[in-house]
Protein backbone atom coordinates (compact mmCIF):
# COMPACT_ATOMS: atom_id res chain seq x y z
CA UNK A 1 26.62 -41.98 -61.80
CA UNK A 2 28.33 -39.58 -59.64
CA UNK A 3 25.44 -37.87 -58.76
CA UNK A 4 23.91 -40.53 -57.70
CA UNK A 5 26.69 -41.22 -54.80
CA UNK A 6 26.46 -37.42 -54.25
CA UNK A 7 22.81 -37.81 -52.69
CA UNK A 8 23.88 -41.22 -50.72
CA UNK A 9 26.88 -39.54 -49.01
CA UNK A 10 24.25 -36.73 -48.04
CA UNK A 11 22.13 -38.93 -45.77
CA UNK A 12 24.43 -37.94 -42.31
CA UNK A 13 23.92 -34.48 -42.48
CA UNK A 14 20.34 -34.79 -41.96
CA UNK A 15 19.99 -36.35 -38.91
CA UNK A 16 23.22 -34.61 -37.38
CA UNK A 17 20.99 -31.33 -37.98
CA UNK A 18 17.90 -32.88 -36.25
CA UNK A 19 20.15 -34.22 -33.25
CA UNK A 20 21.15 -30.51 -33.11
CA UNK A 21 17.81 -29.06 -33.42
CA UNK A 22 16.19 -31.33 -30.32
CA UNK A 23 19.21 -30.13 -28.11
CA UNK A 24 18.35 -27.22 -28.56
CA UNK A 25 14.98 -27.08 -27.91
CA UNK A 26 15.04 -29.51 -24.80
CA UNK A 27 17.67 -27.05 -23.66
CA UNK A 28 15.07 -23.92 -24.32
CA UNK A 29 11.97 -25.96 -22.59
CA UNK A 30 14.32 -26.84 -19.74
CA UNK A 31 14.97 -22.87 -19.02
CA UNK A 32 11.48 -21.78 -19.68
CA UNK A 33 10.17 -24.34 -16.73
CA UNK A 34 13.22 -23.51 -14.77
CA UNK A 35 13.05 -19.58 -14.93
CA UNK A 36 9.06 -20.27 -13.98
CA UNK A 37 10.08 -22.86 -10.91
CA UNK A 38 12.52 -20.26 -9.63
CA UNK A 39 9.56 -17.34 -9.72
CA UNK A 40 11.87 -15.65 -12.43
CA UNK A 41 8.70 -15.68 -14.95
CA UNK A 42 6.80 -13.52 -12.94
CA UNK A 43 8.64 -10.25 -13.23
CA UNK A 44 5.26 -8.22 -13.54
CA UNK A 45 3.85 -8.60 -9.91
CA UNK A 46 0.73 -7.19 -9.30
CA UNK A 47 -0.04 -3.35 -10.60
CA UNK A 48 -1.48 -0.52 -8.31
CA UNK A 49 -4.72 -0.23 -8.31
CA UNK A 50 -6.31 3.23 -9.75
CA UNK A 51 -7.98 5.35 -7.46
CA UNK A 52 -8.62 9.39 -6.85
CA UNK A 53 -8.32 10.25 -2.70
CA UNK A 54 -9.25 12.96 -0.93
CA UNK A 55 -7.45 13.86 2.13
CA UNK A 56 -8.64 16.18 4.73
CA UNK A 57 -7.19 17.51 7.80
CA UNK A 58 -9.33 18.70 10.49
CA UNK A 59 -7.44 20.38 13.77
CA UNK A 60 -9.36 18.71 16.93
CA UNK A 61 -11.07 21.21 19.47
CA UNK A 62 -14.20 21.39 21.23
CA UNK A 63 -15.88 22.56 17.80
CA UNK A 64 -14.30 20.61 15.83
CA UNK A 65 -14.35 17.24 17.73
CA UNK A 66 -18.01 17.70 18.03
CA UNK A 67 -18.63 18.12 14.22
CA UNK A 68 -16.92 14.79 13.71
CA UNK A 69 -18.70 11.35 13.23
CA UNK A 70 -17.67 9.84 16.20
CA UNK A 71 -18.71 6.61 14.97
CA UNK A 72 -16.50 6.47 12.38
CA UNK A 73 -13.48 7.20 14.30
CA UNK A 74 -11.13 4.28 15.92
CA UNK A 75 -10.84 5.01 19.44
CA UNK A 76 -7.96 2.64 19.81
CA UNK A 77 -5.91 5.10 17.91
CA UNK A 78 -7.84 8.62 18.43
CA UNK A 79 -8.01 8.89 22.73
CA UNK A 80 -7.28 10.98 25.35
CA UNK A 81 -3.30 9.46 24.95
CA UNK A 82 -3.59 10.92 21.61
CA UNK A 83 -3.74 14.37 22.81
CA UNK A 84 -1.54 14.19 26.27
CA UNK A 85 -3.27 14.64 29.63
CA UNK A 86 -3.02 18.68 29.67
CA UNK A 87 -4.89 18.45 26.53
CA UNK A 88 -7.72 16.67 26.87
CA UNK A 89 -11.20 18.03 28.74
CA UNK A 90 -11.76 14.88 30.81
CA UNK A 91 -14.77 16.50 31.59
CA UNK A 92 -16.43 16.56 28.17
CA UNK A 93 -14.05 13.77 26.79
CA UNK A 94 -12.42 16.04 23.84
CA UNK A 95 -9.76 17.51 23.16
CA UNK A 96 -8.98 20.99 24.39
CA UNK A 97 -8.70 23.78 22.00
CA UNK A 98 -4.78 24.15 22.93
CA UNK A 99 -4.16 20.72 22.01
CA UNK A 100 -1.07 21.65 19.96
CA UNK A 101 -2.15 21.60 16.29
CA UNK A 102 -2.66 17.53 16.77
CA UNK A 103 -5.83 16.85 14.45
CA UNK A 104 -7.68 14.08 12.57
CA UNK A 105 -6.75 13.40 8.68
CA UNK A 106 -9.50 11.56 7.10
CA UNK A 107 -8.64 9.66 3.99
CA UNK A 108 -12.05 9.47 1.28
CA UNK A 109 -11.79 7.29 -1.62
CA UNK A 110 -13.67 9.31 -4.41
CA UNK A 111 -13.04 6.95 -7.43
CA UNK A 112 -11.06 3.34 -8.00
CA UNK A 113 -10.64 1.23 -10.36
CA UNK A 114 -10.93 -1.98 -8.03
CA UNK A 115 -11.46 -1.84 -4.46
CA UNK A 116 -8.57 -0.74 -2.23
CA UNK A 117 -7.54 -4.10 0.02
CA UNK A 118 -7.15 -2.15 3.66
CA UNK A 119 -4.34 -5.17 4.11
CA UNK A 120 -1.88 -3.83 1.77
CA UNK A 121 -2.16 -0.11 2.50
CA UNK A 122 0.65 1.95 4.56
CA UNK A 123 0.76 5.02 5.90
CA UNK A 124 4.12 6.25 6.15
CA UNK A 125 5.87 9.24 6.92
CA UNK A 126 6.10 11.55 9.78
CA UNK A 127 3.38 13.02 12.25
CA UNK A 128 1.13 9.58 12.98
CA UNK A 129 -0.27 9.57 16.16
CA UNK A 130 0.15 6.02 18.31
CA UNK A 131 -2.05 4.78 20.49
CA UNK A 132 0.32 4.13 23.61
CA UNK A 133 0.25 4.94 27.27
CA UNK A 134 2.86 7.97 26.40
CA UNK A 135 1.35 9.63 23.34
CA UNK A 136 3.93 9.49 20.57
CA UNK A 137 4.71 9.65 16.91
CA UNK A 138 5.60 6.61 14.46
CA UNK A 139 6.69 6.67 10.42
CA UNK A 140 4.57 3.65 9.31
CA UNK A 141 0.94 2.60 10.43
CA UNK A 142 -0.77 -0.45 8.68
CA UNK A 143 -4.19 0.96 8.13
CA UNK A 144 -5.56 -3.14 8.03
CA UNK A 145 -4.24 -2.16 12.46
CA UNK A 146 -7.12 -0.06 12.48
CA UNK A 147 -10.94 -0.94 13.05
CA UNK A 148 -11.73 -0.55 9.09
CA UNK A 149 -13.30 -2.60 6.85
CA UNK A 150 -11.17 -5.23 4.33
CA UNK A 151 -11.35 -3.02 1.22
CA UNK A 152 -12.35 0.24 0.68
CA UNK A 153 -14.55 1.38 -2.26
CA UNK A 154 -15.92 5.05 -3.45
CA UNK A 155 -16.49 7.63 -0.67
CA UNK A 156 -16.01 5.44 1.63
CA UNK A 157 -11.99 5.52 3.72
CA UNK A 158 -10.92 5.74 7.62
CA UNK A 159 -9.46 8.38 9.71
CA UNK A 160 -6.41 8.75 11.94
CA UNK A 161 -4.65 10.90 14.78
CA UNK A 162 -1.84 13.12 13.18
CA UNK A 163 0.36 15.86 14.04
CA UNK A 164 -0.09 19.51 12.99
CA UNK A 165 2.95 19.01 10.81
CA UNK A 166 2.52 15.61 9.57
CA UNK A 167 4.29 14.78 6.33
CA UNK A 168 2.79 11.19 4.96
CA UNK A 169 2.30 9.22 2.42
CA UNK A 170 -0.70 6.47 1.45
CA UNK A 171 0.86 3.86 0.40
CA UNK A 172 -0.16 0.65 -1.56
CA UNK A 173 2.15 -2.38 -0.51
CA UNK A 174 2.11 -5.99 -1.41
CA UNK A 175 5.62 -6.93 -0.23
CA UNK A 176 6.61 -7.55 -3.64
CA UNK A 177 5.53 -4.33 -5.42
CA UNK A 178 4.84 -0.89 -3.68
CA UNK A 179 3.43 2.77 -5.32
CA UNK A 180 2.54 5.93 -3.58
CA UNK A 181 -1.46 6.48 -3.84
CA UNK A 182 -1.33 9.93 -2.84
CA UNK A 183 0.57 12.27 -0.21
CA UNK A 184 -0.72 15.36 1.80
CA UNK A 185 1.17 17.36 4.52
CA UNK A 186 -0.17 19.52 7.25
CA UNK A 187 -0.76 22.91 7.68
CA UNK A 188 1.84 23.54 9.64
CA UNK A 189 4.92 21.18 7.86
């Protein structure tokens, strides 16, 4: 008879171990939704998007300025400024060919996994040209600043004013997350 009182004394342990059991899962549910709440569950951001660039610098002169598509270029950041008043043929509106090693570096996507959003790509580095009334340098350009489409797809890309000794990096930026694309320097860095 024993045996039976063993299996009637038994009957608390069960539902002690289910009390314990729905603790603990309320309390793991409760930090799942919290950690997502508090942006905690997204730790993997958005990735970089693939893509092959070509970068190429051209040094601006009266032959080379010529050979450009003019069309393509954005005059709010390639002018006479650009090049300083002693440098520029106001005459032929280009620059002369002693305008200190300042050139054009035209960025070409060749291949990409996804189009390449113009709004989260940086240049950055040194040897940009700024558009201002004193022609100077700056370390970061937005290239979605310049007249260029919203995304950017195989051989197609923009072009910008640089030094002779420009160091830079292309750089994909989404606040969050960042990765260099590519990096070139000039011929004279």
């Amino acid at each position: 008879m024993q045996l039976k009182n063993l299996f009637e004394e038994d009957d608390a342990v069960s539902p002690v171990i289910g009390v314990i059991l729905m603790v603990a899962i309320t309390v793991i549910l409760a930090a799942v939704i919290a950690s997502f709440v508090l942006g905690l569950g997204d730790t993997a951001g958005e990735t970089a998007p693939t893509a092959t660039l070509n970068m190429e610098y051209s040094e601006v002169n009266n032959v080379t300025w010529t050979g450009v598509d003019n069309e393509s270029l954005d005059y709010t950041i390639v002018s006479s400024n650009d090049f300083g008043g002693t440098n520029w043929d106001t005459t032929n509106n280009v620059p002369n060919s002693s305008s200190g090693g300042n050139g054009l570096l035209t960025f070409t996507v060749e291949s990409a996994s996804e189009g390449l959003p113009s709004e989260n790509l940086y240049l950055r580095g040194d040897g940009i040209i700024s558009d201002t009334d004193t022609p100077d340098t700056t370390e970061e350009l937005a290239v979605s600043e310049l007249d260029v489409q919203s995304s950017f797809s195989a051989s197609e890309g923009f072009t910008v004013a640089v030094t002779g000794d420009y160091d830079l990096d292309l750089v994909w930026d989404t606040g969050d997350d960042s990765s260099v694309l590519d990096s070139d320097s000039g011929p004279d860095a």
